[in-house]
N, C-alpha and C. Protein backbone atom coordinates (compact mmCIF):
# COMPACT_ATOMS: atom_id res chain seq x y z
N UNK A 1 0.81 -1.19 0.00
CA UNK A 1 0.00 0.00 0.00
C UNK A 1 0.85 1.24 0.00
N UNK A 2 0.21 2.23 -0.52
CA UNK A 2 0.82 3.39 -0.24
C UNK A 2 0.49 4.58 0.89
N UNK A 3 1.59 5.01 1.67
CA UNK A 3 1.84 5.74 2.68
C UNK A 3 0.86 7.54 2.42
N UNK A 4 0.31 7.81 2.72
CA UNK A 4 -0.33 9.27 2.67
C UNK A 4 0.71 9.90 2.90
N UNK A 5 0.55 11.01 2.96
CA UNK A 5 1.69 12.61 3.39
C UNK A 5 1.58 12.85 4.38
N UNK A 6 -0.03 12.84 4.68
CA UNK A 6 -1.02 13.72 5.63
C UNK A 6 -0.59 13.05 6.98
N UNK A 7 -0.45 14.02 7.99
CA UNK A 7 -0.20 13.47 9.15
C UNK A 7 -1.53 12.94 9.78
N UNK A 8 -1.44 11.65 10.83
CA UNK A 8 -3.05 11.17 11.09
C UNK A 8 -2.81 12.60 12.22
N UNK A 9 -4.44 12.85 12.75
CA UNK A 9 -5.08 13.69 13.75
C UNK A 9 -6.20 12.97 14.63
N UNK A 10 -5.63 13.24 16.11
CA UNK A 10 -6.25 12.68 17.01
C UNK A 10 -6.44 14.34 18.35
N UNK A 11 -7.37 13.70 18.67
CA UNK A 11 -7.91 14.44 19.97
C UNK A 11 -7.41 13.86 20.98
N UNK A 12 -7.15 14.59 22.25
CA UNK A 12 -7.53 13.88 23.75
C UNK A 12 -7.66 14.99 24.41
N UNK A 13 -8.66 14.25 25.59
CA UNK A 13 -9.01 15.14 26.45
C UNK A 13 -9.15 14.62 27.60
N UNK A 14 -9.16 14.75 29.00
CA UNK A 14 -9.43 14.50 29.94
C UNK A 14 -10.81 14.42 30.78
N UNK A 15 -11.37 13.34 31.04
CA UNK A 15 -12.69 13.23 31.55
C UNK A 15 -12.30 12.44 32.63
N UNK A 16 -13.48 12.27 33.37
CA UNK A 16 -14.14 11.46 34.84
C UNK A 16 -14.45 10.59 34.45
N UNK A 17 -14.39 8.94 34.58
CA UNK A 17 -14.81 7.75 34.22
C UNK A 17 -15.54 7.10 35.41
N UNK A 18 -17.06 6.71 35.31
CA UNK A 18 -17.32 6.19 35.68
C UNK A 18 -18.13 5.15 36.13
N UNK A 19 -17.72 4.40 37.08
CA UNK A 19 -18.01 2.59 37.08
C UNK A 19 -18.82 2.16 37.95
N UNK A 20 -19.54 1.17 38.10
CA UNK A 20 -20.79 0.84 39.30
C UNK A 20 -19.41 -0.66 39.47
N UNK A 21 -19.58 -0.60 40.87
CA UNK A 21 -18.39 -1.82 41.72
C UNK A 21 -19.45 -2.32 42.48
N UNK A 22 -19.05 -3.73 42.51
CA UNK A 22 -19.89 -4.74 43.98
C UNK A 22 -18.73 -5.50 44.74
N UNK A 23 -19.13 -5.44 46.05
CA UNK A 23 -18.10 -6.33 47.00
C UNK A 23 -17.39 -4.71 47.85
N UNK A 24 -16.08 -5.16 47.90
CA UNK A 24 -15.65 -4.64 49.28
C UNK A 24 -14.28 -3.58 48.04
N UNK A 25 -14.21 -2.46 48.13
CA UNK A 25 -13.49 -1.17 47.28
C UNK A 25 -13.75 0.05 47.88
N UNK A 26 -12.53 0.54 47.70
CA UNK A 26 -12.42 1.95 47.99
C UNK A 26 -12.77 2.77 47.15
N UNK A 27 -13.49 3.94 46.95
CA UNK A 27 -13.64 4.86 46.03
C UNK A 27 -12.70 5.72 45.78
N UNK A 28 -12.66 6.03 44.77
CA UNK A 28 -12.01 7.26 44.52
C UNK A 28 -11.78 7.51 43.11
N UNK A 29 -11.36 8.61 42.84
CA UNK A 29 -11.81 9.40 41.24
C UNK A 29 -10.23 9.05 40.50
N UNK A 30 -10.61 8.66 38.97
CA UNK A 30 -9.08 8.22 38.25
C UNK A 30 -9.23 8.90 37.13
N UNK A 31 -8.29 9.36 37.00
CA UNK A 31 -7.96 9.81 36.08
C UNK A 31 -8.35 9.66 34.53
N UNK A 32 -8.57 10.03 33.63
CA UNK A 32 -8.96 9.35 32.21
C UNK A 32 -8.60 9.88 30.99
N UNK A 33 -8.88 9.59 30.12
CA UNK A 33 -8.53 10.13 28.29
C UNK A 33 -9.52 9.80 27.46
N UNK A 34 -10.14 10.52 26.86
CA UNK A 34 -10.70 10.16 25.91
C UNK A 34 -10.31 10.13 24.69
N UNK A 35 -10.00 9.12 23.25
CA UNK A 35 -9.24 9.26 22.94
C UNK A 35 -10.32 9.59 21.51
N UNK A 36 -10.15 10.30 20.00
CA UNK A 36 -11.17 10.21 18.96
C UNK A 36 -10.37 10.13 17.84
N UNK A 37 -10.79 9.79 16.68
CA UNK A 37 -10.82 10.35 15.57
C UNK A 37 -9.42 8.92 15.01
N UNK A 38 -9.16 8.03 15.72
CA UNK A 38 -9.11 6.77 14.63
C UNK A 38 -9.59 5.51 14.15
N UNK A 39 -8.74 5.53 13.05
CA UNK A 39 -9.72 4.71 12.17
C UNK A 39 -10.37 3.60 12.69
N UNK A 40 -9.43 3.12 13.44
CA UNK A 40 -9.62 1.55 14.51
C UNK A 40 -10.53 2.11 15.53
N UNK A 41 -11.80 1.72 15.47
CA UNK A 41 -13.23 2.25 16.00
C UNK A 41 -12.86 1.92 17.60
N UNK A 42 -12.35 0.44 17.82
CA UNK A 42 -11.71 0.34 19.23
C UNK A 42 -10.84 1.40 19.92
N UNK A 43 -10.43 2.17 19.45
CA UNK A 43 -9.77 3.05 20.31
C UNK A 43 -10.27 4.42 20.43
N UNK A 44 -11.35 4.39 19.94
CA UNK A 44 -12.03 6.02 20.22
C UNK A 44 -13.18 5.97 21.15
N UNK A 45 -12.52 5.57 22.79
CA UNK A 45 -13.52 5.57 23.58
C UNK A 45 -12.39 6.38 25.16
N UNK A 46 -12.87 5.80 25.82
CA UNK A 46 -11.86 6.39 27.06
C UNK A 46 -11.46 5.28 27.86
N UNK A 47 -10.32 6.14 28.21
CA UNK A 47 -8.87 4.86 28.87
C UNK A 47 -8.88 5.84 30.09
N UNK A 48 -8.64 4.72 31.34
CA UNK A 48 -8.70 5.07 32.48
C UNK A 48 -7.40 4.67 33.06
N UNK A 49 -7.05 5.64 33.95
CA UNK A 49 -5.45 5.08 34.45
C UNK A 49 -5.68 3.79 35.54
N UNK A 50 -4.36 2.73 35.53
CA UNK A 50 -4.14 2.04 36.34
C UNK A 50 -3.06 1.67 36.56
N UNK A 51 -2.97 2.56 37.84
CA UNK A 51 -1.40 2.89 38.68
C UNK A 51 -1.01 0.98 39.07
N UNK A 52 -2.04 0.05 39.18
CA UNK A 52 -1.59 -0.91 40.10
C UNK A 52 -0.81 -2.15 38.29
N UNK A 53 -1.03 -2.07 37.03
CA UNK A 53 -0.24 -2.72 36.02
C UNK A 53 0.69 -1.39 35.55
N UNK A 54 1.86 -2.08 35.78
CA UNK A 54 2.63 -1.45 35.13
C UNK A 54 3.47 -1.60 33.80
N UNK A 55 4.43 -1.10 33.12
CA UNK A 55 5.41 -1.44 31.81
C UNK A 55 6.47 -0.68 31.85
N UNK A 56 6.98 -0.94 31.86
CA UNK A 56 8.44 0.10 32.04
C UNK A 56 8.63 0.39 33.11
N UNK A 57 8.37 0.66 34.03
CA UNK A 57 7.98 1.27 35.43
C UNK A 57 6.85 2.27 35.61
N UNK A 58 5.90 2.17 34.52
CA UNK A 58 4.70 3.35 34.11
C UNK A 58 3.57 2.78 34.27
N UNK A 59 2.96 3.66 34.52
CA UNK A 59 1.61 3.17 34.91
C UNK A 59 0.89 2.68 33.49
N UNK A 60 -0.75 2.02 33.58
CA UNK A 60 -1.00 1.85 31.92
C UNK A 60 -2.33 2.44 32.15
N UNK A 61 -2.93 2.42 31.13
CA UNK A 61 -4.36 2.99 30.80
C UNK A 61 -5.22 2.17 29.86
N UNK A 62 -6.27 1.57 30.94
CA UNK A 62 -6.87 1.01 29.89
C UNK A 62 -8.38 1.19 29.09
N UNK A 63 -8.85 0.56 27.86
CA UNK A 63 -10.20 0.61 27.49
C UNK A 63 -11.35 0.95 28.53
N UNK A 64 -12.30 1.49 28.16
CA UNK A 64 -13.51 1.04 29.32
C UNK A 64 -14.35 -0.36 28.50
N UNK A 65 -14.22 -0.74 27.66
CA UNK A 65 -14.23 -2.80 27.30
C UNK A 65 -13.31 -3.36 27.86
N UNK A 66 -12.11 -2.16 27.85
CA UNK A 66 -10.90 -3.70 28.82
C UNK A 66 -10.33 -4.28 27.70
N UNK A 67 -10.41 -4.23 26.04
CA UNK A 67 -10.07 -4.87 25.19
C UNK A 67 -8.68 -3.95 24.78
N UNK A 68 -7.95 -2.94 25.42
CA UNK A 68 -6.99 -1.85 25.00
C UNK A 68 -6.26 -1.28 25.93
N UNK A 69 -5.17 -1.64 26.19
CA UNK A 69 -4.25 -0.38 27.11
C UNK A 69 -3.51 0.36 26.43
N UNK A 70 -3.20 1.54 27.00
CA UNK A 70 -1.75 2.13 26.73
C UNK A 70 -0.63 2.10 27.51
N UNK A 71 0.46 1.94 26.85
CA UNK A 71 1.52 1.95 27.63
C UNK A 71 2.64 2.33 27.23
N UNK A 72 3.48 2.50 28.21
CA UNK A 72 5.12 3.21 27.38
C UNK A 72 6.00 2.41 27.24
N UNK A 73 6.40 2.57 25.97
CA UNK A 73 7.25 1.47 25.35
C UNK A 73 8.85 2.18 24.98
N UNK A 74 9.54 1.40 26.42
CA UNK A 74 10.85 2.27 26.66
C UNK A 74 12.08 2.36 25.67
N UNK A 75 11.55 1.10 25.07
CA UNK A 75 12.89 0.80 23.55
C UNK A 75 12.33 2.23 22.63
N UNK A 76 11.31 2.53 22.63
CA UNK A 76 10.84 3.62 21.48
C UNK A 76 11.07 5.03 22.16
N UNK A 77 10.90 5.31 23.46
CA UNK A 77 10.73 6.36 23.81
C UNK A 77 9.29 6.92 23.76
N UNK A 78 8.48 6.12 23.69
CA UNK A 78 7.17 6.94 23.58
C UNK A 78 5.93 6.13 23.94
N UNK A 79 4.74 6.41 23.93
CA UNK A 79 3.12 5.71 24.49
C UNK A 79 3.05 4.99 22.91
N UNK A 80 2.32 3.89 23.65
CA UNK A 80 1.62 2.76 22.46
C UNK A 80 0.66 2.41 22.54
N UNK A 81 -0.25 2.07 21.92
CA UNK A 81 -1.64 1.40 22.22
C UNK A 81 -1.66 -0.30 21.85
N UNK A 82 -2.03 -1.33 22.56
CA UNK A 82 -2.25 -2.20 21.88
C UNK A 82 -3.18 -3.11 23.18
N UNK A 83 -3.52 -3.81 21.87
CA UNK A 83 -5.09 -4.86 22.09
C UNK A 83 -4.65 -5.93 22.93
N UNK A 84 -5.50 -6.49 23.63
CA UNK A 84 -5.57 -8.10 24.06
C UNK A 84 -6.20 -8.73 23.57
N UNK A 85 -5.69 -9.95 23.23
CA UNK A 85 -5.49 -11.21 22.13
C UNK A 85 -6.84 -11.67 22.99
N UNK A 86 -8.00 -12.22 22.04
CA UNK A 86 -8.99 -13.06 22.73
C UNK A 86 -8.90 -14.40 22.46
């Protein structure tokens, strides 16, 4: 295939995510991203931080399906997105 010119364009923004829990949890407010505008329909929803998986020594962020984290990928120097294998 051939490569475009055009650089891709994405949004983010920061929102409140939130979840209904049963059993025994602490509350409290996390952080989030909403992420838009690619092509892969899976990733234009919002990722919530979770300080307790880490990658590199970084925290990750995941889907609200749970089917997507982000994380930092230290050989590159930079954030990645990728799926879990079903």
């Amino acid at each position: 295939g051939t490569l475009s010119s055009q650089a891709r364009r994405s949004s983010v923004r920061r929102q409140d995510l939130r979840v209904t829990l049963s059993g025994h949890y602490r509350l409290r407010e996390v952080p989030a991203l909403a992420l838009s505008g690619f092509m892969e329909d899976g990733l234009n929803q919002v990722f919530a931080l979770e300080t307790g998986i880490t990658v590199s020594e970084r925290p990750t962020w995941w889907s609200e399906d749970g089917r997507y984290f982000i994380y930092y990928a230290q050989d590159y120097q930079h954030w990645k997105v990728n799926g879990l294998r079903s």
